[in-house]
PDB file of N, CA and C in Angstrom:
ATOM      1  N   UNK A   1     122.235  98.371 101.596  1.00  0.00           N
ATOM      2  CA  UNK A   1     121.619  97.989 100.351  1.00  0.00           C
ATOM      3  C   UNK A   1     122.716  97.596  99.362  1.00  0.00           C
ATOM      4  N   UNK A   2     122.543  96.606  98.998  1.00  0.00           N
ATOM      5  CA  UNK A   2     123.616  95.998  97.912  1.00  0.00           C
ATOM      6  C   UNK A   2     123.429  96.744  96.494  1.00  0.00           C
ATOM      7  N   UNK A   3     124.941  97.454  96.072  1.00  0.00           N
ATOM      8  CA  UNK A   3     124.782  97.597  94.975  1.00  0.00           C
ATOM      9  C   UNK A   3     124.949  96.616  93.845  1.00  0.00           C
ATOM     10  N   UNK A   4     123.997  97.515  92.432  1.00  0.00           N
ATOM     11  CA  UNK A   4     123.915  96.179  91.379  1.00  0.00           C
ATOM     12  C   UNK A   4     125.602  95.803  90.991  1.00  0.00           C
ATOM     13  N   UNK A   5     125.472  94.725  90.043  1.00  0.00           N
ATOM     14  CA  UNK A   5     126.704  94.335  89.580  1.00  0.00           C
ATOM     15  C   UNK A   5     127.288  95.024  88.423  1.00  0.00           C
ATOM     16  N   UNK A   6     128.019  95.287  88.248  1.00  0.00           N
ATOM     17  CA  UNK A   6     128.700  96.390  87.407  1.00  0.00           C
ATOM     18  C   UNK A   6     128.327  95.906  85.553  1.00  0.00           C
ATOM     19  N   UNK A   7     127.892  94.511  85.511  1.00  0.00           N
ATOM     20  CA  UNK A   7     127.617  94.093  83.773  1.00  0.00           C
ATOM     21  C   UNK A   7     126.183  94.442  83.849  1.00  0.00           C
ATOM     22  N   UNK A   8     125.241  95.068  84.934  1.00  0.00           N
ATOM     23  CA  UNK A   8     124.098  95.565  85.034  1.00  0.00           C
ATOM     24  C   UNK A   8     123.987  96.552  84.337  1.00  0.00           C
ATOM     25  N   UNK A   9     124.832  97.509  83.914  1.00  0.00           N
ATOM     26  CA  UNK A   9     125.079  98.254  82.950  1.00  0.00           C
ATOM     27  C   UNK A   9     124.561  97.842  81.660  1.00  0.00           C
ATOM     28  N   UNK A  10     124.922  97.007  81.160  1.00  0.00           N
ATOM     29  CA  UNK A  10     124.665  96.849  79.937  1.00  0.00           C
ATOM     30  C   UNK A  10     123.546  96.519  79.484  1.00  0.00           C
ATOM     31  N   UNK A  11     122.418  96.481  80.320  1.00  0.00           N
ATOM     32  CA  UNK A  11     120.818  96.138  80.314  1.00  0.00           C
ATOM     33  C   UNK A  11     120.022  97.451  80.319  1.00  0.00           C
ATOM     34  N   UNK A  12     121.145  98.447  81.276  1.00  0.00           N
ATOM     35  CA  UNK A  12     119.864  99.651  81.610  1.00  0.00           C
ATOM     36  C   UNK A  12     119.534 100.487  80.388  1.00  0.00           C
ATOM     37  N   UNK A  13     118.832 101.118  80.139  1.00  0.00           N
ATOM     38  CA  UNK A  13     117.737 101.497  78.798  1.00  0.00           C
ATOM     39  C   UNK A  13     116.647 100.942  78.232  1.00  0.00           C
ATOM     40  N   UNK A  14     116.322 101.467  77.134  1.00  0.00           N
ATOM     41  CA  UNK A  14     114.960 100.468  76.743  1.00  0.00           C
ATOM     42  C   UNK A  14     115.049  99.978  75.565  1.00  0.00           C
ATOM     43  N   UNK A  15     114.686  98.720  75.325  1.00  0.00           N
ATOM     44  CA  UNK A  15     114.386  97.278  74.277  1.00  0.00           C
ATOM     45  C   UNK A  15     113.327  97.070  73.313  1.00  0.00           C
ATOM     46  N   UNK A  16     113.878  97.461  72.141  1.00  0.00           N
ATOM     47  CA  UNK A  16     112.194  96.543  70.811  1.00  0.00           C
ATOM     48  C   UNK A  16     111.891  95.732  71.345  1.00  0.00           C
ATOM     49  N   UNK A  17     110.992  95.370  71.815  1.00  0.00           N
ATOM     50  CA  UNK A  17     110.705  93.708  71.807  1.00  0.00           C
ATOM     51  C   UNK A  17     109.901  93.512  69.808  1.00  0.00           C
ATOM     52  N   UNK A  18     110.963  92.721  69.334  1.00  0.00           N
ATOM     53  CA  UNK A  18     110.649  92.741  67.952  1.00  0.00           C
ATOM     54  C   UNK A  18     110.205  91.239  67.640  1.00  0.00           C
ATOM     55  N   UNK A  19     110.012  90.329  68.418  1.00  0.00           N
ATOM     56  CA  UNK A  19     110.240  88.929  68.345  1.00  0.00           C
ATOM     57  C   UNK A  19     109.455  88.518  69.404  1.00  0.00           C
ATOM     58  N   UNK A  20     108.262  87.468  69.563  1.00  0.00           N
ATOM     59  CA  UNK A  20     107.695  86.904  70.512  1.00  0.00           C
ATOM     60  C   UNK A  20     106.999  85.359  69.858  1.00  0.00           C
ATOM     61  N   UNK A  21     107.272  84.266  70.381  1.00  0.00           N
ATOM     62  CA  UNK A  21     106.497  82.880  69.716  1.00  0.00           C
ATOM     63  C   UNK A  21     105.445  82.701  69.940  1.00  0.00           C
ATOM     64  N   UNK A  22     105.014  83.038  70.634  1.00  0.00           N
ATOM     65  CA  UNK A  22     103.340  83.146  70.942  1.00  0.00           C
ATOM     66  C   UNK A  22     102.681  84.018  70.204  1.00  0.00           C
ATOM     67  N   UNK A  23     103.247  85.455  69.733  1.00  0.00           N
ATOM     68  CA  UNK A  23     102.562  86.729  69.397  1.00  0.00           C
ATOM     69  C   UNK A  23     102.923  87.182  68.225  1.00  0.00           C
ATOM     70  N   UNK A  24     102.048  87.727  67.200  1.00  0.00           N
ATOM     71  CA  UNK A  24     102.396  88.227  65.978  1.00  0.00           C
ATOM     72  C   UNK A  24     103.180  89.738  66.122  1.00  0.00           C
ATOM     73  N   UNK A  25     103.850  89.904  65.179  1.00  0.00           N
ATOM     74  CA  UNK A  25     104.543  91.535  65.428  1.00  0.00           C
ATOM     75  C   UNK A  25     103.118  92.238  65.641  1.00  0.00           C
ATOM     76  N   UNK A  26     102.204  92.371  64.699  1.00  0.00           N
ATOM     77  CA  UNK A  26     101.236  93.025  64.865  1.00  0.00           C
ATOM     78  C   UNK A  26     100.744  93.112  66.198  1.00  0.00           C
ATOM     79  N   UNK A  27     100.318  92.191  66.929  1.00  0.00           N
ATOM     80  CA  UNK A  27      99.822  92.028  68.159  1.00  0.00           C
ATOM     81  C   UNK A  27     100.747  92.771  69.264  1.00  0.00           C
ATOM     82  N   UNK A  28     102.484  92.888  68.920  1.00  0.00           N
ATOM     83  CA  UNK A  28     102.975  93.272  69.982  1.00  0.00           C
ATOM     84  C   UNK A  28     102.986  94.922  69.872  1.00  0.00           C
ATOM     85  N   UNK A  29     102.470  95.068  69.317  1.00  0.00           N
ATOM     86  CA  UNK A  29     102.771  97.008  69.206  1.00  0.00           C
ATOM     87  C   UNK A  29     101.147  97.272  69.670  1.00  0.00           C
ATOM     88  N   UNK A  30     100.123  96.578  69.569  1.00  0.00           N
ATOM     89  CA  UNK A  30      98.504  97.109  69.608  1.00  0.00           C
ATOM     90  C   UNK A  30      98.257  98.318  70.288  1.00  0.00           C
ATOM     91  N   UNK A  31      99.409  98.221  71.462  1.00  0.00           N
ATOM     92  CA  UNK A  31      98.735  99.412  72.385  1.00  0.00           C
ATOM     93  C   UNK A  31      99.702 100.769  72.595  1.00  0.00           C
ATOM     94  N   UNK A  32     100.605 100.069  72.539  1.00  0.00           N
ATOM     95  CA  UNK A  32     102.135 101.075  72.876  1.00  0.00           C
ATOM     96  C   UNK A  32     102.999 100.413  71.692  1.00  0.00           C
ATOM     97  N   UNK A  33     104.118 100.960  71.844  1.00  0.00           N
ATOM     98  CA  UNK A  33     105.195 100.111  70.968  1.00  0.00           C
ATOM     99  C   UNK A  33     105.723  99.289  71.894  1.00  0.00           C
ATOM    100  N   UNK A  34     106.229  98.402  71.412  1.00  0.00           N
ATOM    101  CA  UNK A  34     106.094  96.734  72.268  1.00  0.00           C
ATOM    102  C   UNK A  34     107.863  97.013  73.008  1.00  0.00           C
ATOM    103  N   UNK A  35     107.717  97.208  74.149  1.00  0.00           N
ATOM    104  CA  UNK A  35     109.187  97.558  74.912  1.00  0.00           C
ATOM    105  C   UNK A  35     109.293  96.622  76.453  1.00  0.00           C
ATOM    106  N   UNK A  36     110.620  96.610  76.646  1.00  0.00           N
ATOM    107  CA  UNK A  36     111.307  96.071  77.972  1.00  0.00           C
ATOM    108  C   UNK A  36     112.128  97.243  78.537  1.00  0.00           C
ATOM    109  N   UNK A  37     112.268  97.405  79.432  1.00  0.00           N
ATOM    110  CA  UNK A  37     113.177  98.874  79.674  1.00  0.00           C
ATOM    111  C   UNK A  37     113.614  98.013  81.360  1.00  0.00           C
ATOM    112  N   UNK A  38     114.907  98.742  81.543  1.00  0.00           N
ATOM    113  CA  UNK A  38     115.752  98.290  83.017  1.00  0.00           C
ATOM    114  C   UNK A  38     116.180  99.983  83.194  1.00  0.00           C
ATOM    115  N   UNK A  39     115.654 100.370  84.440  1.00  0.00           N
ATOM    116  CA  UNK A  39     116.283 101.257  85.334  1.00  0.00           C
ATOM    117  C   UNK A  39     116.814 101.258  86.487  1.00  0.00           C
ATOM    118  N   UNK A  40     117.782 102.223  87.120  1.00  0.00           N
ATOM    119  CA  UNK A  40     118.141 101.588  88.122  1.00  0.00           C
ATOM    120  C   UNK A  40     118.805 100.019  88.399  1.00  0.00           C
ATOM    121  N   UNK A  41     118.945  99.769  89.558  1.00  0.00           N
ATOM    122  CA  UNK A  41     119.178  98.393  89.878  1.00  0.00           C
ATOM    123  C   UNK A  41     118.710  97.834  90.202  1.00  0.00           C
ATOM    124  N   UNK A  42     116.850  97.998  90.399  1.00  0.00           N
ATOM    125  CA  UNK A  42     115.893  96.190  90.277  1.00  0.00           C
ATOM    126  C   UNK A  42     115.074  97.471  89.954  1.00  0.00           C
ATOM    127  N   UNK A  43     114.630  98.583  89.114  1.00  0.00           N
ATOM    128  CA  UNK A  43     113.246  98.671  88.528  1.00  0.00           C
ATOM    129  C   UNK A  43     113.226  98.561  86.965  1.00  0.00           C
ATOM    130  N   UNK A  44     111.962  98.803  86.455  1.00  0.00           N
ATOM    131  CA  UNK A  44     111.738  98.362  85.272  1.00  0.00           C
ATOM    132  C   UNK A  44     110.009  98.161  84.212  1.00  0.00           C
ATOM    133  N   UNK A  45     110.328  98.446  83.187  1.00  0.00           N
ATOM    134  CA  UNK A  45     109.155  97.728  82.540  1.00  0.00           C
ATOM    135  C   UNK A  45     108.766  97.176  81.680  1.00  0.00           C
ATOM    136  N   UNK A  46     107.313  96.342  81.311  1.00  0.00           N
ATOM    137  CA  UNK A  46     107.346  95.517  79.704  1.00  0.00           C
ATOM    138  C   UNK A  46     106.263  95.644  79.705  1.00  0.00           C
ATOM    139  N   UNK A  47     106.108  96.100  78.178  1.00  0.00           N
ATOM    140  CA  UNK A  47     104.776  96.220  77.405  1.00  0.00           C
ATOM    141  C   UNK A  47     104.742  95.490  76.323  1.00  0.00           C
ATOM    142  N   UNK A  48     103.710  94.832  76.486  1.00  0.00           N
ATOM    143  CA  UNK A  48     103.260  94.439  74.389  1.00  0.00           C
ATOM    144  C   UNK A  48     101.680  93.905  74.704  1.00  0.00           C
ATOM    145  N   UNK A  49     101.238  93.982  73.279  1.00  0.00           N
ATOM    146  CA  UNK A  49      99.915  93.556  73.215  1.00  0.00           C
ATOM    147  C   UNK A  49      99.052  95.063  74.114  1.00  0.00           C
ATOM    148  N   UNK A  50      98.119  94.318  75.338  1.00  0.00           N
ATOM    149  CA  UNK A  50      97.393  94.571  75.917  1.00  0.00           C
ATOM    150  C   UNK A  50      98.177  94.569  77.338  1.00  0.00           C
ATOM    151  N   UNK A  51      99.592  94.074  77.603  1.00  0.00           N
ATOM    152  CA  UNK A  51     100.061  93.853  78.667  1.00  0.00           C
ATOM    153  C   UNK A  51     101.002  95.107  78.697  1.00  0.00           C
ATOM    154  N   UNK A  52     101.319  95.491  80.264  1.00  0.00           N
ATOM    155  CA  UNK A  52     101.999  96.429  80.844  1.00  0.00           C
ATOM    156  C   UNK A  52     102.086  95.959  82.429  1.00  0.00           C
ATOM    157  N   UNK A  53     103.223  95.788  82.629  1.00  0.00           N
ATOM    158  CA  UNK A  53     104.001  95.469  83.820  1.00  0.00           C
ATOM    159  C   UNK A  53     104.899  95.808  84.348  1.00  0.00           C
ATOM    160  N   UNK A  54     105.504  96.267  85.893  1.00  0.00           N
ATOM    161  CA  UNK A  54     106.451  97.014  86.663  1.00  0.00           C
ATOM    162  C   UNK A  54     107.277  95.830  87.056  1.00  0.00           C
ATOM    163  N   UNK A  55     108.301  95.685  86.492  1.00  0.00           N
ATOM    164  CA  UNK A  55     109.678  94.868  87.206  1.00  0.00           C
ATOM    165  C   UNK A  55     109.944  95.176  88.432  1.00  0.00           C
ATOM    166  N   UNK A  56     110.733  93.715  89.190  1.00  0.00           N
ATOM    167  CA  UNK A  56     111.355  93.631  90.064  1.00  0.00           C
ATOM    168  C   UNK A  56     112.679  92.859  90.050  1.00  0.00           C
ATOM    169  N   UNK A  57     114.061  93.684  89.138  1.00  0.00           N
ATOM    170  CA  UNK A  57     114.912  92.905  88.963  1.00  0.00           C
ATOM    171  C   UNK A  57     116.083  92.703  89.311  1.00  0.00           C
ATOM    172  N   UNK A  58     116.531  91.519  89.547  1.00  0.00           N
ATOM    173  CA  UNK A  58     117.717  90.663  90.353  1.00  0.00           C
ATOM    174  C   UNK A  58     119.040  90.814  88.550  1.00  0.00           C
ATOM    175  N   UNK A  59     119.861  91.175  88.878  1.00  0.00           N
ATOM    176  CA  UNK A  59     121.248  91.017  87.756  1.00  0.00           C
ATOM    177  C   UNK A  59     121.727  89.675  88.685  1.00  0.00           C
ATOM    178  N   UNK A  60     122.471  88.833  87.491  1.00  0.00           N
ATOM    179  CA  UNK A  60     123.112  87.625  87.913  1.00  0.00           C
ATOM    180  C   UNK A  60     123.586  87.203  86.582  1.00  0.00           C
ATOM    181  N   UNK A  61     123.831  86.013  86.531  1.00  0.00           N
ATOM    182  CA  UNK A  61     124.431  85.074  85.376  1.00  0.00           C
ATOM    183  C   UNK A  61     123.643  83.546  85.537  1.00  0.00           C
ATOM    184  N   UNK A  62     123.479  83.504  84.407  1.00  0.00           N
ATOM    185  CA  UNK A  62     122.951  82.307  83.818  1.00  0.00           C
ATOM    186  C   UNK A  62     123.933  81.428  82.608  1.00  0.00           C
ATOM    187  N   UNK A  63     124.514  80.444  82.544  1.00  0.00           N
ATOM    188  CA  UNK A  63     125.070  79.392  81.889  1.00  0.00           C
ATOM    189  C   UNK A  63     126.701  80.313  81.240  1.00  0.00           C
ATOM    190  N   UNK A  64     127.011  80.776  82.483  1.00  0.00           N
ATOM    191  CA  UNK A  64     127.873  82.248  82.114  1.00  0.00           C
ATOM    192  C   UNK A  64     127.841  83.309  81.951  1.00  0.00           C
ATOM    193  N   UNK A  65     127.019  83.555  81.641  1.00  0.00           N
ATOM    194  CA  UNK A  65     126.372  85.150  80.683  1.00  0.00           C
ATOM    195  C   UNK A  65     125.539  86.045  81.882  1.00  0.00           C
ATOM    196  N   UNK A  66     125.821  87.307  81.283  1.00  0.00           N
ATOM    197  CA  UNK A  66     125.293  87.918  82.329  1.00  0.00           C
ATOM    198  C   UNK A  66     123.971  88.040  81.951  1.00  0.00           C
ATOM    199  N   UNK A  67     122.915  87.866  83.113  1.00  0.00           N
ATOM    200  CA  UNK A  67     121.083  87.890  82.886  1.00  0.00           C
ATOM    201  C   UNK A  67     120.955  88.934  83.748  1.00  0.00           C
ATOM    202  N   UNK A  68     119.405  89.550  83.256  1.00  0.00           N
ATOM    203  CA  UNK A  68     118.705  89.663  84.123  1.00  0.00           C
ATOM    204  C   UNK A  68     117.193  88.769  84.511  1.00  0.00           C
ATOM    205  N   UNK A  69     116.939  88.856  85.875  1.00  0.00           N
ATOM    206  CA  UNK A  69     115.634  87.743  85.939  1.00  0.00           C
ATOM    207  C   UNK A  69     114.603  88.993  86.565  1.00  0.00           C
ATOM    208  N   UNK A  70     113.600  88.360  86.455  1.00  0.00           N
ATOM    209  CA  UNK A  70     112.681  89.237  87.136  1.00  0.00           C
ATOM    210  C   UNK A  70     110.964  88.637  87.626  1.00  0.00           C
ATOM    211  N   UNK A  71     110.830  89.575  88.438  1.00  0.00           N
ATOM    212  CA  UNK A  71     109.258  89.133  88.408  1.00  0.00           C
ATOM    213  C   UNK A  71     108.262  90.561  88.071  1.00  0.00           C
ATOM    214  N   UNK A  72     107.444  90.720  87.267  1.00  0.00           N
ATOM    215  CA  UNK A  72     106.399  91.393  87.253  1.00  0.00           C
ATOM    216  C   UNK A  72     105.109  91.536  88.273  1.00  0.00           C
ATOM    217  N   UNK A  73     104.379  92.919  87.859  1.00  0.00           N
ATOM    218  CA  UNK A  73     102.737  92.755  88.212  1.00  0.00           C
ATOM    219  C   UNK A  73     102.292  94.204  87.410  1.00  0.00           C
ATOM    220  N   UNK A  74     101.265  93.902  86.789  1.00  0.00           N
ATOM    221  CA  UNK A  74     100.719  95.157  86.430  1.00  0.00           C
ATOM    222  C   UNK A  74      99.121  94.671  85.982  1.00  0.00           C
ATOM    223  N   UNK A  75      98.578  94.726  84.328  1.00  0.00           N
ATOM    224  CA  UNK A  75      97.305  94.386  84.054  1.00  0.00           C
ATOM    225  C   UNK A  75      97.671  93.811  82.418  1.00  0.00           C
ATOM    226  N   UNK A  76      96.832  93.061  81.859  1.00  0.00           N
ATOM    227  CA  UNK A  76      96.852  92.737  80.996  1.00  0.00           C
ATOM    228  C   UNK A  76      95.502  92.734  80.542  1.00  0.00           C
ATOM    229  N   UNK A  77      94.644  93.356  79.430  1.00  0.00           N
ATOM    230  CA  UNK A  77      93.365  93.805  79.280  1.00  0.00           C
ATOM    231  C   UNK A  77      92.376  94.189  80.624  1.00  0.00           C
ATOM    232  N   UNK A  78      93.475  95.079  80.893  1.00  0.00           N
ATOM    233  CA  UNK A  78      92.792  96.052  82.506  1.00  0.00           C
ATOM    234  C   UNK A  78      92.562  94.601  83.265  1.00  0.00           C
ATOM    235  N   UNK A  79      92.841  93.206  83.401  1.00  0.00           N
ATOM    236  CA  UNK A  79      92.962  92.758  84.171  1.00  0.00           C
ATOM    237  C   UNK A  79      93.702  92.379  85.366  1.00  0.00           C
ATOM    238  N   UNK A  80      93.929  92.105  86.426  1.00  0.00           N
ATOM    239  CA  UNK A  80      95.131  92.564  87.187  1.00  0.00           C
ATOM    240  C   UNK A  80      96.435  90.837  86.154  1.00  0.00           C
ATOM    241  N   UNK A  81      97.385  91.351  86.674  1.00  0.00           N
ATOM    242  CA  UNK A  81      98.242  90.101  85.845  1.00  0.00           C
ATOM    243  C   UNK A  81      99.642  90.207  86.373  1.00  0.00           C
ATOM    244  N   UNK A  82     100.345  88.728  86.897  1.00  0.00           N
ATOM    245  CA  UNK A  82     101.596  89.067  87.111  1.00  0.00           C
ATOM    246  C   UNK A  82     102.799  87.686  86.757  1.00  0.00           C
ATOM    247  N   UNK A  83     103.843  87.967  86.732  1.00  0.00           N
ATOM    248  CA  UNK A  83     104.727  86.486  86.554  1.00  0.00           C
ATOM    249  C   UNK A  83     106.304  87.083  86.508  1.00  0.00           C
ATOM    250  N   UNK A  84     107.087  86.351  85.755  1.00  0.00           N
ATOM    251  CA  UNK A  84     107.967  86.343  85.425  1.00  0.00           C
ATOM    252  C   UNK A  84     108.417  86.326  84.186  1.00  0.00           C
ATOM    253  N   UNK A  85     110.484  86.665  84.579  1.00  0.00           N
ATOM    254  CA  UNK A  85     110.656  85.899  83.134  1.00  0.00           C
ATOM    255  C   UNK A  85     112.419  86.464  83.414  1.00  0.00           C
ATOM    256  N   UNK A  86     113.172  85.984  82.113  1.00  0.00           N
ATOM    257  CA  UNK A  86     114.625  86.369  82.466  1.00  0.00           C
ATOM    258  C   UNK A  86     114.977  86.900  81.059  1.00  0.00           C
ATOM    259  N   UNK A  87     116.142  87.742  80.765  1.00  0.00           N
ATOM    260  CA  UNK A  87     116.609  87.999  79.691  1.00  0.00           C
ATOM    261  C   UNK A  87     118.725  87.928  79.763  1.00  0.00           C
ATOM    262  N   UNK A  88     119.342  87.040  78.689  1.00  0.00           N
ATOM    263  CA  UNK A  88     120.445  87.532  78.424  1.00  0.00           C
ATOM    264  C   UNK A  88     121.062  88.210  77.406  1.00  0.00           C
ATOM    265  N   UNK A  89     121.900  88.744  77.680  1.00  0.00           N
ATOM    266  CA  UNK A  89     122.862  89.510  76.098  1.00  0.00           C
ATOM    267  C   UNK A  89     122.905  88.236  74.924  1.00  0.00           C
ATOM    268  N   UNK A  90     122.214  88.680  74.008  1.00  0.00           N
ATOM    269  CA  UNK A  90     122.379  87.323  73.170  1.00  0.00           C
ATOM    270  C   UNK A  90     123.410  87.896  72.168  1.00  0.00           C
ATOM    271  N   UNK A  91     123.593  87.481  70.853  1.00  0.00           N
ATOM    272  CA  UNK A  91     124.475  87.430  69.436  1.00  0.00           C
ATOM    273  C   UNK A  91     123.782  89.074  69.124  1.00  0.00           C
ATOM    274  N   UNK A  92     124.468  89.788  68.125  1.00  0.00           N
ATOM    275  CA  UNK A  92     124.323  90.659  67.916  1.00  0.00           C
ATOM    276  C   UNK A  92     123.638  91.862  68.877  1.00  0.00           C
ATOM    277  N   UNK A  93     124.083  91.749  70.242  1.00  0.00           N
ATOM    278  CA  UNK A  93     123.529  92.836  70.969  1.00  0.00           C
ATOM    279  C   UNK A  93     122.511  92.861  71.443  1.00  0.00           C
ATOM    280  N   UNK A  94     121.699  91.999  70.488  1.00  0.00           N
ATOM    281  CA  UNK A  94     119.949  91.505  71.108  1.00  0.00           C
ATOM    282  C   UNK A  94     119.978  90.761  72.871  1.00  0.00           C
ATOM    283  N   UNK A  95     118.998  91.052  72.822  1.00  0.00           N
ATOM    284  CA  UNK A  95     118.998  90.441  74.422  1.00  0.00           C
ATOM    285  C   UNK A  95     117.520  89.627  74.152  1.00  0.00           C
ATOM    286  N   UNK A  96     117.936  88.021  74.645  1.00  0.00           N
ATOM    287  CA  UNK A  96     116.923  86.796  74.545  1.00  0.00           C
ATOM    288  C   UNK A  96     116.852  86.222  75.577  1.00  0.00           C
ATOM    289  N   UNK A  97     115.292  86.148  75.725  1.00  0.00           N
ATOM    290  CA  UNK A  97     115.315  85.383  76.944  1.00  0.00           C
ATOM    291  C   UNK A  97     114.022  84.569  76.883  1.00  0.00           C
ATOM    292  N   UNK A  98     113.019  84.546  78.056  1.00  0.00           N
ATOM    293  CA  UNK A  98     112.113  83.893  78.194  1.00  0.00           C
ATOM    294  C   UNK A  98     111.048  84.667  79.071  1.00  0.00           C
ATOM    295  N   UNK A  99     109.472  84.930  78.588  1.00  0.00           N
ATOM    296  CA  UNK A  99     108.860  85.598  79.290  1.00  0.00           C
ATOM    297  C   UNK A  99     107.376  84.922  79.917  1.00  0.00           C
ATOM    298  N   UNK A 100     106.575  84.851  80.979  1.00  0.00           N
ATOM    299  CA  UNK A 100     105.504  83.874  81.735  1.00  0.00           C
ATOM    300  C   UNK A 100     104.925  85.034  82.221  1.00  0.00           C
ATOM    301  N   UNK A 101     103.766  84.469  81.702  1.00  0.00           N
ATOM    302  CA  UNK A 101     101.981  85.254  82.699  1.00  0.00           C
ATOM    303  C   UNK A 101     102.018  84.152  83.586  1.00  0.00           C
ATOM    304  N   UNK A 102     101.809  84.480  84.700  1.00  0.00           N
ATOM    305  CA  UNK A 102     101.342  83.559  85.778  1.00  0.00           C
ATOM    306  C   UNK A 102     100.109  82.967  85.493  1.00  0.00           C
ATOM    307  N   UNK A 103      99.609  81.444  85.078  1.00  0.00           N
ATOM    308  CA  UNK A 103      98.649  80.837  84.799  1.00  0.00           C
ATOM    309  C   UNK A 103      98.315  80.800  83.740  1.00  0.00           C
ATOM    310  N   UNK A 104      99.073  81.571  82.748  1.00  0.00           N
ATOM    311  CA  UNK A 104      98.772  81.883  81.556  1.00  0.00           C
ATOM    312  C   UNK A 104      99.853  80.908  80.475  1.00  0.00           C
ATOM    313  N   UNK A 105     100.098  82.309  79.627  1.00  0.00           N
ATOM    314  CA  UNK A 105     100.460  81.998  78.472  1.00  0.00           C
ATOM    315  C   UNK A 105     102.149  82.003  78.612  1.00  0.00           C
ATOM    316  N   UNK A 106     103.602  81.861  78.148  1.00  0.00           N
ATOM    317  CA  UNK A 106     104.878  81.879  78.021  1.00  0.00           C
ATOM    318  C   UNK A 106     105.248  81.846  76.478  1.00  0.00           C
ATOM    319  N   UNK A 107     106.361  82.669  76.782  1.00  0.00           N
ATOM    320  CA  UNK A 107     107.090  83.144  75.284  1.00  0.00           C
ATOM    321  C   UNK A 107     108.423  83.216  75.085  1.00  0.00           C
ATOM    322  N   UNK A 108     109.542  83.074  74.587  1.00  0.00           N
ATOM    323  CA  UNK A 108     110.378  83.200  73.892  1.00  0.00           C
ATOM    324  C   UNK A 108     110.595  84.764  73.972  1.00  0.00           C
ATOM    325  N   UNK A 109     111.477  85.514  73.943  1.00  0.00           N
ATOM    326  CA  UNK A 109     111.205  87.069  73.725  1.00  0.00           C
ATOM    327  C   UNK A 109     112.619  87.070  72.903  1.00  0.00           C
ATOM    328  N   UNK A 110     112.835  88.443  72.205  1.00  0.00           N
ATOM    329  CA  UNK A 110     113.652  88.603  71.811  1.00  0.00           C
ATOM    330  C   UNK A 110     113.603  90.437  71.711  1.00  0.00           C
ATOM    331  N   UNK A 111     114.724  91.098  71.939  1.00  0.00           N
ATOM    332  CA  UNK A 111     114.887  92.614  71.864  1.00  0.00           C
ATOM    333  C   UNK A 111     115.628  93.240  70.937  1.00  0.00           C
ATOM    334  N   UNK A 112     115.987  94.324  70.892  1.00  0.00           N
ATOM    335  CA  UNK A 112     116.711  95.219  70.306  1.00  0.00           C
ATOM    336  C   UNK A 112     116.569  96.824  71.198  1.00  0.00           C
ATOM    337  N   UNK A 113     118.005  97.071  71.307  1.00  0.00           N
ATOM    338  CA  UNK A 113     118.003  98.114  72.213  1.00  0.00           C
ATOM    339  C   UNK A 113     117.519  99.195  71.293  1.00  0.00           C
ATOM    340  N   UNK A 114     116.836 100.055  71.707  1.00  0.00           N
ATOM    341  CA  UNK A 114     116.591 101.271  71.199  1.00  0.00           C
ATOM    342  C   UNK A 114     117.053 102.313  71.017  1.00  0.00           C
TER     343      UNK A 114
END
């Protein structure tokens, strides 16, 4: 089993998600407080709104920078729901990336470690 990459570190814990283009702040806290969390070396999770989903994540680099990518599945208004999405270390510590419902809707994300 391959271990993760050592800048995988700097992802593991859990994330505000304080920022979404699709979604009002209000909307992202409705159910839980609106979070991304990395454990381990590919598990994980993201909540906001009505959505809650179990990661499956790959560490790598994107345009230099170290990412993580991932794919989800969980429910989104108790419906079943799954997709993707990626996040990097952005400016001030935040981590930005990009998040997709499969068939659905896509967002912009933005974090803050907790």
């Amino acid at each position: 089993m391959a271990k993760a990459p050592g800048f995988a570190r700097a992802f593991v814990g859990r994330w505000r998600i304080v920022e979404m283009d699709n979604w009002d702040t209000d909307f992202l806290d409705l159910v839980e407080e609106a979070h991304l969390s990395f454990r381990g070396k590919s598990d994980g999770e993201i909540a906001f709104g009505a959505l809650k989903g179990f990661l499956d994540v790959r560490y790598g680099t994107r345009d230099g920078s170290a990412c993580a990518e991932f794919s989800w599945e969980g429910h989104d208004e108790n419906d079943p729901a799954c997709g993707r999405g990626w996040v990097m270390i952005g400016t001030a510590g935040r981590l930005v990336g990009h998040f997709y419902i499969h068939n659905g809707d896509d967002s912009v994300v933005c974090e803050e470690r907790l």
